[in-house]
C-alpha atoms as a PDB file:
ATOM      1  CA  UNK A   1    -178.614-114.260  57.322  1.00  0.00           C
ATOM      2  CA  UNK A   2    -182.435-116.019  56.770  1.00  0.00           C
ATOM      3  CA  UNK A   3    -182.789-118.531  59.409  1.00  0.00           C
ATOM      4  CA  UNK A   4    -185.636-121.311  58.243  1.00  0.00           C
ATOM      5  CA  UNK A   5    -188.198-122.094  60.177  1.00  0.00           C
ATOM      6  CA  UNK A   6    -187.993-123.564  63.764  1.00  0.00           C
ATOM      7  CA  UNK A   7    -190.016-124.323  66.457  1.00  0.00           C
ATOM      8  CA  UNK A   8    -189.146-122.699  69.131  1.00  0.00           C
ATOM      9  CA  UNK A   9    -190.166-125.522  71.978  1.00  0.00           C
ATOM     10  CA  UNK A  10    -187.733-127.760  70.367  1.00  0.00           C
ATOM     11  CA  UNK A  11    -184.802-125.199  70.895  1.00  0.00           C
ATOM     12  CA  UNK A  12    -182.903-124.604  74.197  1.00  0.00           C
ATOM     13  CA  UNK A  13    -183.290-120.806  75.800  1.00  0.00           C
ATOM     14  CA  UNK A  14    -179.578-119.629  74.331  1.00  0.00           C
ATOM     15  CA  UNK A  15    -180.853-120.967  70.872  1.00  0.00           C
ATOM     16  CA  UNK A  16    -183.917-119.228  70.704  1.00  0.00           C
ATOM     17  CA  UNK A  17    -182.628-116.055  71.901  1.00  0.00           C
ATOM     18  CA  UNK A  18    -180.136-115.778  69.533  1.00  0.00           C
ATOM     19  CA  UNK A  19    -182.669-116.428  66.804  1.00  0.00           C
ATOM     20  CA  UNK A  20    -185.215-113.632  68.680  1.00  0.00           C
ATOM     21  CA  UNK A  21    -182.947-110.430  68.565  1.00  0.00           C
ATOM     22  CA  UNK A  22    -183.196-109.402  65.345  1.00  0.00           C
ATOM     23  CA  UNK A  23    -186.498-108.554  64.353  1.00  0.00           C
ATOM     24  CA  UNK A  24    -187.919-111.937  64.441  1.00  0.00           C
ATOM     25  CA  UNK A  25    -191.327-112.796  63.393  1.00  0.00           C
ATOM     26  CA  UNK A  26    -193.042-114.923  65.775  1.00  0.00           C
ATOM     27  CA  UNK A  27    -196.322-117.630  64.889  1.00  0.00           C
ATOM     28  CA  UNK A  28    -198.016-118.880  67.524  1.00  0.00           C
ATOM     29  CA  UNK A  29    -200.389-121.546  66.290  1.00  0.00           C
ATOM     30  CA  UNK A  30    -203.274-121.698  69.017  1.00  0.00           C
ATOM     31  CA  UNK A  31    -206.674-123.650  68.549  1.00  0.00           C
ATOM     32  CA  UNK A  32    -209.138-125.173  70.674  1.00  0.00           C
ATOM     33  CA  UNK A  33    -207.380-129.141  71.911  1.00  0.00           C
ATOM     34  CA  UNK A  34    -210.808-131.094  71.370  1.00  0.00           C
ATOM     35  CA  UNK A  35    -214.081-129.682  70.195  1.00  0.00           C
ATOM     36  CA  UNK A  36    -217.008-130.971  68.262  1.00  0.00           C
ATOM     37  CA  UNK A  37    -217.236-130.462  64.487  1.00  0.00           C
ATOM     38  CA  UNK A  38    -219.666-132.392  63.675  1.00  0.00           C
ATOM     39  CA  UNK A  39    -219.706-136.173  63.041  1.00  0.00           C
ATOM     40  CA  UNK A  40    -217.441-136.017  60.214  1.00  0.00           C
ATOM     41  CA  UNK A  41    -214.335-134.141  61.532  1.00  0.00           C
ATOM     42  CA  UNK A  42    -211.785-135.531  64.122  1.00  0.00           C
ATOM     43  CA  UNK A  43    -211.500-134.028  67.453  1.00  0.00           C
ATOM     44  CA  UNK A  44    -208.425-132.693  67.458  1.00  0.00           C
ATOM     45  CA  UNK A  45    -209.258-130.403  63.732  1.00  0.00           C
ATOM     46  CA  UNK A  46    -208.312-127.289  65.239  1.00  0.00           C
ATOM     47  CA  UNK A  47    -204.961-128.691  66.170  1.00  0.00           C
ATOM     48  CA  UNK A  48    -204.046-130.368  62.967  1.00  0.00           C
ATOM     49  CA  UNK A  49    -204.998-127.232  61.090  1.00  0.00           C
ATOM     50  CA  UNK A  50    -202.307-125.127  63.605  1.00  0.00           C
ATOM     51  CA  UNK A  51    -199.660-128.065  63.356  1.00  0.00           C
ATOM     52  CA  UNK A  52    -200.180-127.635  59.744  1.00  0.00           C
ATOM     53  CA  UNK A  53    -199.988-123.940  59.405  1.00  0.00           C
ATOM     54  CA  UNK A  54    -197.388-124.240  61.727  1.00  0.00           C
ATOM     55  CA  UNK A  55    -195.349-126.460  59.634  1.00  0.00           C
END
């Protein structure tokens, strides 16, 4: 059985190790918290591009 996407902080440990036995693939969206872009990007691009890829 498929099992959509979840995020795995908003599962408890018996959840998320049922859902990691089986060959699971795993994304870990990392990026920098705050850095500069320039003047016309937020601070916090890197993490709305990893929430987005994410989601």
């Amino acid at each position: 059985m498929k099992h959509p996407g979840v995020r795995l902080a908003s599962l408890t440990w018996a959840e998320a190790e049922s859902l990691l036995t089986n060959d699971p693939l795993v994304v870990l969206p990392i990026g920098a918290g705050a850095k500069e872009h320039g003047p016309h990007l937020p601070l916090g691009t890197d993490h709305i591009m990893v929430e987005y890829l994410a989601d």
